[in-house]
N, C-alpha and C. Protein backbone atom coordinates (compact mmCIF):
# COMPACT_ATOMS: atom_id res chain seq x y z
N UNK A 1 24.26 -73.89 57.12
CA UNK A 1 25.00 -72.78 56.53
C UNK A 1 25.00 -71.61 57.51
N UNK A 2 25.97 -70.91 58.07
CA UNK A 2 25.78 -69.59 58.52
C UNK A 2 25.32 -68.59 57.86
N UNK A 3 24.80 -67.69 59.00
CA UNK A 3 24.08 -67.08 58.62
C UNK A 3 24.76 -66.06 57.90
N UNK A 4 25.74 -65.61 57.42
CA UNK A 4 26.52 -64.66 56.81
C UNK A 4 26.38 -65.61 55.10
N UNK A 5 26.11 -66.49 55.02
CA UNK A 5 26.36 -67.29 53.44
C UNK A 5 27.89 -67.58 53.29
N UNK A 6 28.06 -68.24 51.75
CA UNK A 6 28.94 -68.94 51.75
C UNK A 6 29.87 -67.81 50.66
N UNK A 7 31.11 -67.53 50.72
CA UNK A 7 31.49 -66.48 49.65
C UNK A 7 31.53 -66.85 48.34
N UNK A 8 31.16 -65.84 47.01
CA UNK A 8 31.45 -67.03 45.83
C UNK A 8 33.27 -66.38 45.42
N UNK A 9 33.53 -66.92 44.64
CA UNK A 9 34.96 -67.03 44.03
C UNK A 9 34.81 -66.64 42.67
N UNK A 10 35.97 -66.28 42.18
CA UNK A 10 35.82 -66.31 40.69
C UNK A 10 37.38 -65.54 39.99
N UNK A 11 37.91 -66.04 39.05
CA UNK A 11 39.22 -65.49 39.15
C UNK A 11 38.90 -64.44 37.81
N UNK A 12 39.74 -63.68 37.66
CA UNK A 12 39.78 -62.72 36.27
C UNK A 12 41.16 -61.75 36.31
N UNK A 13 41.67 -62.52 35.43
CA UNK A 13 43.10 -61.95 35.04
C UNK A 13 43.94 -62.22 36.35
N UNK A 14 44.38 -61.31 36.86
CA UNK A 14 45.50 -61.30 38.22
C UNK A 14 44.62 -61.22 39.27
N UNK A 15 43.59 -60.94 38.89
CA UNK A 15 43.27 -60.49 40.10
C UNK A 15 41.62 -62.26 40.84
N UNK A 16 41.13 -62.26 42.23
CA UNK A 16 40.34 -63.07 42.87
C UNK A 16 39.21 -62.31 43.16
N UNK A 17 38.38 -62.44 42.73
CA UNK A 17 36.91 -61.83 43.10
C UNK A 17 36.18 -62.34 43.94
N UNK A 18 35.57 -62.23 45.20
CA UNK A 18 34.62 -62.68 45.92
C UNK A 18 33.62 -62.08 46.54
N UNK A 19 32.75 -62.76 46.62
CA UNK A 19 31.37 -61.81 47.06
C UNK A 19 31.76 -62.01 49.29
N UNK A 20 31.01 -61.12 49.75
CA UNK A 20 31.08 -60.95 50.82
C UNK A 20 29.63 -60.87 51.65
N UNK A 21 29.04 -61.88 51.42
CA UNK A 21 27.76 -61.74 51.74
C UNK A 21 27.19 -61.37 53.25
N UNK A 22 28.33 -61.19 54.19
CA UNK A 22 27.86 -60.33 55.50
C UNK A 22 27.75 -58.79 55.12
N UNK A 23 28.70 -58.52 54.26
CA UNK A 23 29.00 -56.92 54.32
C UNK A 23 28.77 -56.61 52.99
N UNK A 24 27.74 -57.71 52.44
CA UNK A 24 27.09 -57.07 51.02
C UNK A 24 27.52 -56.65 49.52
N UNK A 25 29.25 -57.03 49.78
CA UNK A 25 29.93 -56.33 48.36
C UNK A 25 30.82 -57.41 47.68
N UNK A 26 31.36 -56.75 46.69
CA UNK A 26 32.46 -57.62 45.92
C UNK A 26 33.63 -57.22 46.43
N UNK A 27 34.36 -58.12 46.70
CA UNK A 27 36.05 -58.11 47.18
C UNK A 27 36.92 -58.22 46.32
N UNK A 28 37.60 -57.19 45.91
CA UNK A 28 38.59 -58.27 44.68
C UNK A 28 40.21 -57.98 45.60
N UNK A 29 40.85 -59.12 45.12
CA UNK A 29 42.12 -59.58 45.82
C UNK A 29 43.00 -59.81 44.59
N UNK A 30 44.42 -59.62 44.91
CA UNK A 30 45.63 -59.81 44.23
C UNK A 30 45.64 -60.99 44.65
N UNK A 31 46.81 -61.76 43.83
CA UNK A 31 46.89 -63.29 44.00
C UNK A 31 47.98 -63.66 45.41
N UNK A 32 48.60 -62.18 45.98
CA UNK A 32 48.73 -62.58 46.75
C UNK A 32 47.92 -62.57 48.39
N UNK A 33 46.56 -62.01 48.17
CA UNK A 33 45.53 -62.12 48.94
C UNK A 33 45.83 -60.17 49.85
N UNK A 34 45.95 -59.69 48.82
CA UNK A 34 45.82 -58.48 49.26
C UNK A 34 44.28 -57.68 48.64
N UNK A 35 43.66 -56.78 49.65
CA UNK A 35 42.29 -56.27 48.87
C UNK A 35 42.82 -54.79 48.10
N UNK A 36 42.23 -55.25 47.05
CA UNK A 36 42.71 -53.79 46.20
C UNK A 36 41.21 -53.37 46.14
N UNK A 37 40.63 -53.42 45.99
CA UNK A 37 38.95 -53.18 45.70
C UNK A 37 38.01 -53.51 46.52
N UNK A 38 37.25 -52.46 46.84
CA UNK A 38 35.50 -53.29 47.04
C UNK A 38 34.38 -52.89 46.26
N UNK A 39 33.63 -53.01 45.80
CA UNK A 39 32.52 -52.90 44.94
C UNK A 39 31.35 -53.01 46.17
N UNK A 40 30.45 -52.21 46.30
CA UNK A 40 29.46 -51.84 47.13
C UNK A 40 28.07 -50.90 46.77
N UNK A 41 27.92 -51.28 45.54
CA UNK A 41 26.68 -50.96 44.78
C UNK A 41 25.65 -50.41 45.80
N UNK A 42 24.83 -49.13 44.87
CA UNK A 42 23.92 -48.58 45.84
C UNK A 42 22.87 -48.29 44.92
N UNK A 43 21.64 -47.82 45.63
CA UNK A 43 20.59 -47.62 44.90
C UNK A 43 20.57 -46.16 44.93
N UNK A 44 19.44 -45.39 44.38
CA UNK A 44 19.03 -44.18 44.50
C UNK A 44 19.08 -43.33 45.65
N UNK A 45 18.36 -44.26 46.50
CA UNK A 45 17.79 -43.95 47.99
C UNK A 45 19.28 -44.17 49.15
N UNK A 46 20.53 -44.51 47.91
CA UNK A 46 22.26 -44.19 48.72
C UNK A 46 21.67 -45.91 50.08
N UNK A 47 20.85 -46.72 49.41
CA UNK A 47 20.40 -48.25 50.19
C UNK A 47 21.54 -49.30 49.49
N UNK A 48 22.12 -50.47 50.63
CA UNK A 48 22.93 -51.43 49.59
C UNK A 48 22.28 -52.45 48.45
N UNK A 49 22.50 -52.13 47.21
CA UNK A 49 22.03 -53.14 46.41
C UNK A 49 21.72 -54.27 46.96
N UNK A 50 22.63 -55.23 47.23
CA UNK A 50 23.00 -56.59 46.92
C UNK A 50 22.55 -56.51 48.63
N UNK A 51 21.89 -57.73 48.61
CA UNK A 51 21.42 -58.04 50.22
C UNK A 51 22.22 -59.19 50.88
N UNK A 52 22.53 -59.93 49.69
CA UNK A 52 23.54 -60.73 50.29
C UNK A 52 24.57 -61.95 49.08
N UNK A 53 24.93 -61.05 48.67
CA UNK A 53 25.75 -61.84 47.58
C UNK A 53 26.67 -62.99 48.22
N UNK A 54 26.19 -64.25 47.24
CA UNK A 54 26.94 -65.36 47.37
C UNK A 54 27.66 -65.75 45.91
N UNK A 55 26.21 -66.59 44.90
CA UNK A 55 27.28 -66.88 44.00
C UNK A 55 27.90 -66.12 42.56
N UNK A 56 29.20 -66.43 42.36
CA UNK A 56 29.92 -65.51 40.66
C UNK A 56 30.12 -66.93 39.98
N UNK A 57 29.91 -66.16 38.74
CA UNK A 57 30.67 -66.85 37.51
C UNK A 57 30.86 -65.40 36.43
N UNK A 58 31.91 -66.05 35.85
CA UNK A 58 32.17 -65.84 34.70
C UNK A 58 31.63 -66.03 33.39
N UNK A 59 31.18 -65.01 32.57
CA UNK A 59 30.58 -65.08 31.14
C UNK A 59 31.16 -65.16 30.05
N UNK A 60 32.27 -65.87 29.92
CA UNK A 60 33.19 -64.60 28.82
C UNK A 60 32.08 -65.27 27.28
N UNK A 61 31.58 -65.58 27.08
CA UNK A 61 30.67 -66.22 25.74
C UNK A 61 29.39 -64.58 25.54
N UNK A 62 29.12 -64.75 27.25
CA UNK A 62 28.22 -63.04 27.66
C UNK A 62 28.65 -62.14 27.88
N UNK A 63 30.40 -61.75 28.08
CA UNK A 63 30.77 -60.56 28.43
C UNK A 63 30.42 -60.10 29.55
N UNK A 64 30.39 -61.08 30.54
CA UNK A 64 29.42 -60.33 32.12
C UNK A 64 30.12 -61.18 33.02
N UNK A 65 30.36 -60.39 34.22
CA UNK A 65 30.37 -61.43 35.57
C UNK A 65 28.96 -61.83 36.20
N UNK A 66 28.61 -62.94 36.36
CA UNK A 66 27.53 -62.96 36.91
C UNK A 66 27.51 -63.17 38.47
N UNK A 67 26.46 -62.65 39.13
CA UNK A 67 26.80 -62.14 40.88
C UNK A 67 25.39 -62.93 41.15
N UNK A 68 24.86 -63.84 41.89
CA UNK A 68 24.03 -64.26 42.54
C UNK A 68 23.34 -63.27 44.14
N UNK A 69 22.52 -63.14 43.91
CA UNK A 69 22.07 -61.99 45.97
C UNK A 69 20.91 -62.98 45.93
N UNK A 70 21.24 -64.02 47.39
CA UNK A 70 20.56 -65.27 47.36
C UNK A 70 19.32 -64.48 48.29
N UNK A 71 19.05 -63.03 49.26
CA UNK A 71 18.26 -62.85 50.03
C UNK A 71 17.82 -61.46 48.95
N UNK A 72 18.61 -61.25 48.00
CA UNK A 72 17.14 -60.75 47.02
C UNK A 72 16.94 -60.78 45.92
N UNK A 73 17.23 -62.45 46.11
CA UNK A 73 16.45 -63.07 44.57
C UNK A 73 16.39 -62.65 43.13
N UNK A 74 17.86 -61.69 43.38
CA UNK A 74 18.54 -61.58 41.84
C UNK A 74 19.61 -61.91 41.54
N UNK A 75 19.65 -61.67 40.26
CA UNK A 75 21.13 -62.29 39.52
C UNK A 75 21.35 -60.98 38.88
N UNK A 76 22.44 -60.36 39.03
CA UNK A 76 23.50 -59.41 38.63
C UNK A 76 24.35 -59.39 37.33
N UNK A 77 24.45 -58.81 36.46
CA UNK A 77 25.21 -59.26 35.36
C UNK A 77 26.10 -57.93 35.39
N UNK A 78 27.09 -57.89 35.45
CA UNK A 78 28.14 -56.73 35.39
C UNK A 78 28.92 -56.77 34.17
N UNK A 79 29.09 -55.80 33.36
CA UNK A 79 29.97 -55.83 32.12
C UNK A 79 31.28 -56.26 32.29
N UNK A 80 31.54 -57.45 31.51
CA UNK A 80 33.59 -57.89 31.61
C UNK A 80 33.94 -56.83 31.29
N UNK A 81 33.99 -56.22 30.39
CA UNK A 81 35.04 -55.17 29.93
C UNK A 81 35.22 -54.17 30.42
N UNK A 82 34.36 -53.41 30.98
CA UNK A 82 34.41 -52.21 31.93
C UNK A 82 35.08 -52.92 32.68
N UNK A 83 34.46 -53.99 33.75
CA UNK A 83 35.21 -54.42 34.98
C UNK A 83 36.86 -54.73 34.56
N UNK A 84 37.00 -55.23 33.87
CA UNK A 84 38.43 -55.99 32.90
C UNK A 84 39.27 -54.53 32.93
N UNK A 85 38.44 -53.54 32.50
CA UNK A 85 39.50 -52.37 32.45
C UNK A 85 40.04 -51.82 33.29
N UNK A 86 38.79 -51.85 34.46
CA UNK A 86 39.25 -51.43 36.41
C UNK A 86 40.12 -51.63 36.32
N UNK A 87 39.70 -53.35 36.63
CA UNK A 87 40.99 -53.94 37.17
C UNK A 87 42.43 -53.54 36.47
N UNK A 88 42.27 -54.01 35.68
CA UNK A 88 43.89 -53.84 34.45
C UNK A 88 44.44 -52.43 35.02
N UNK A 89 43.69 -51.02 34.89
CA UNK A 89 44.04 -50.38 35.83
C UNK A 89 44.74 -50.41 37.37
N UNK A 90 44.21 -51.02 38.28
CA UNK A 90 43.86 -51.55 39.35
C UNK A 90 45.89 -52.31 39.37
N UNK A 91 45.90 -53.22 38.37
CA UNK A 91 47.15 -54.09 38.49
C UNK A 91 48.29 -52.97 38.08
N UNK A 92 48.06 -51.88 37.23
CA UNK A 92 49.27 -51.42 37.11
C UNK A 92 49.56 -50.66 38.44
N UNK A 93 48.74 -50.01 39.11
CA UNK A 93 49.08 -49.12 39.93
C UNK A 93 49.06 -50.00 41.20
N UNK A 94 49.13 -51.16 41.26
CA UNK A 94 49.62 -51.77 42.60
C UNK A 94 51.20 -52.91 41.96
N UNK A 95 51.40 -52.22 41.32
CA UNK A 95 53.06 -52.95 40.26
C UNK A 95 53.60 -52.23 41.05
């Protein structure tokens, strides 16, 4: 495996979510592979959360995206609906 990890995927609504595990964040993409977003979580100390996000899924039973950070050994749960609303945002203003 390189050393950057493998990206995870995950679709939600119009839009492609992927983790970016060299540069630590979430990518989200239009379906036609344009970046409308990055998500780049920080701590207190303004340090990057996520050390190296690889794998997503989808919760919809949990209401969460779930985010895997395979180099620090957590699992991430992000609210669907907040995120759901970004985005939905996110799609009108790139219409």
């Amino acid at each position: 495996m390189p050393a950057v990890g493998r990206p995870g995927l995950a679709e939600l609504g119009p839009f492609v979510l992927a983790t970016d595990p060299g540069g630590h964040r979430l990518v989200v993409f239009t379906a036609a592979g344009e970046v409308v977003a990055t998500l780049e979580p920080r701590d207190r100390d303004d340090n990057l959360l996520w050390k190296r996000p690889e794998g997503l899924a989808v919760d919809r039973t949990g209401g969460r995206l779930l985010l895997a950070d395979r180099d620090g050994g957590k699992l991430y749960a992000l609210p669907l609906p907040r995120l759901e609303a970004e985005l939905a945002s996110l799609a009108s203003s790139t219409r």
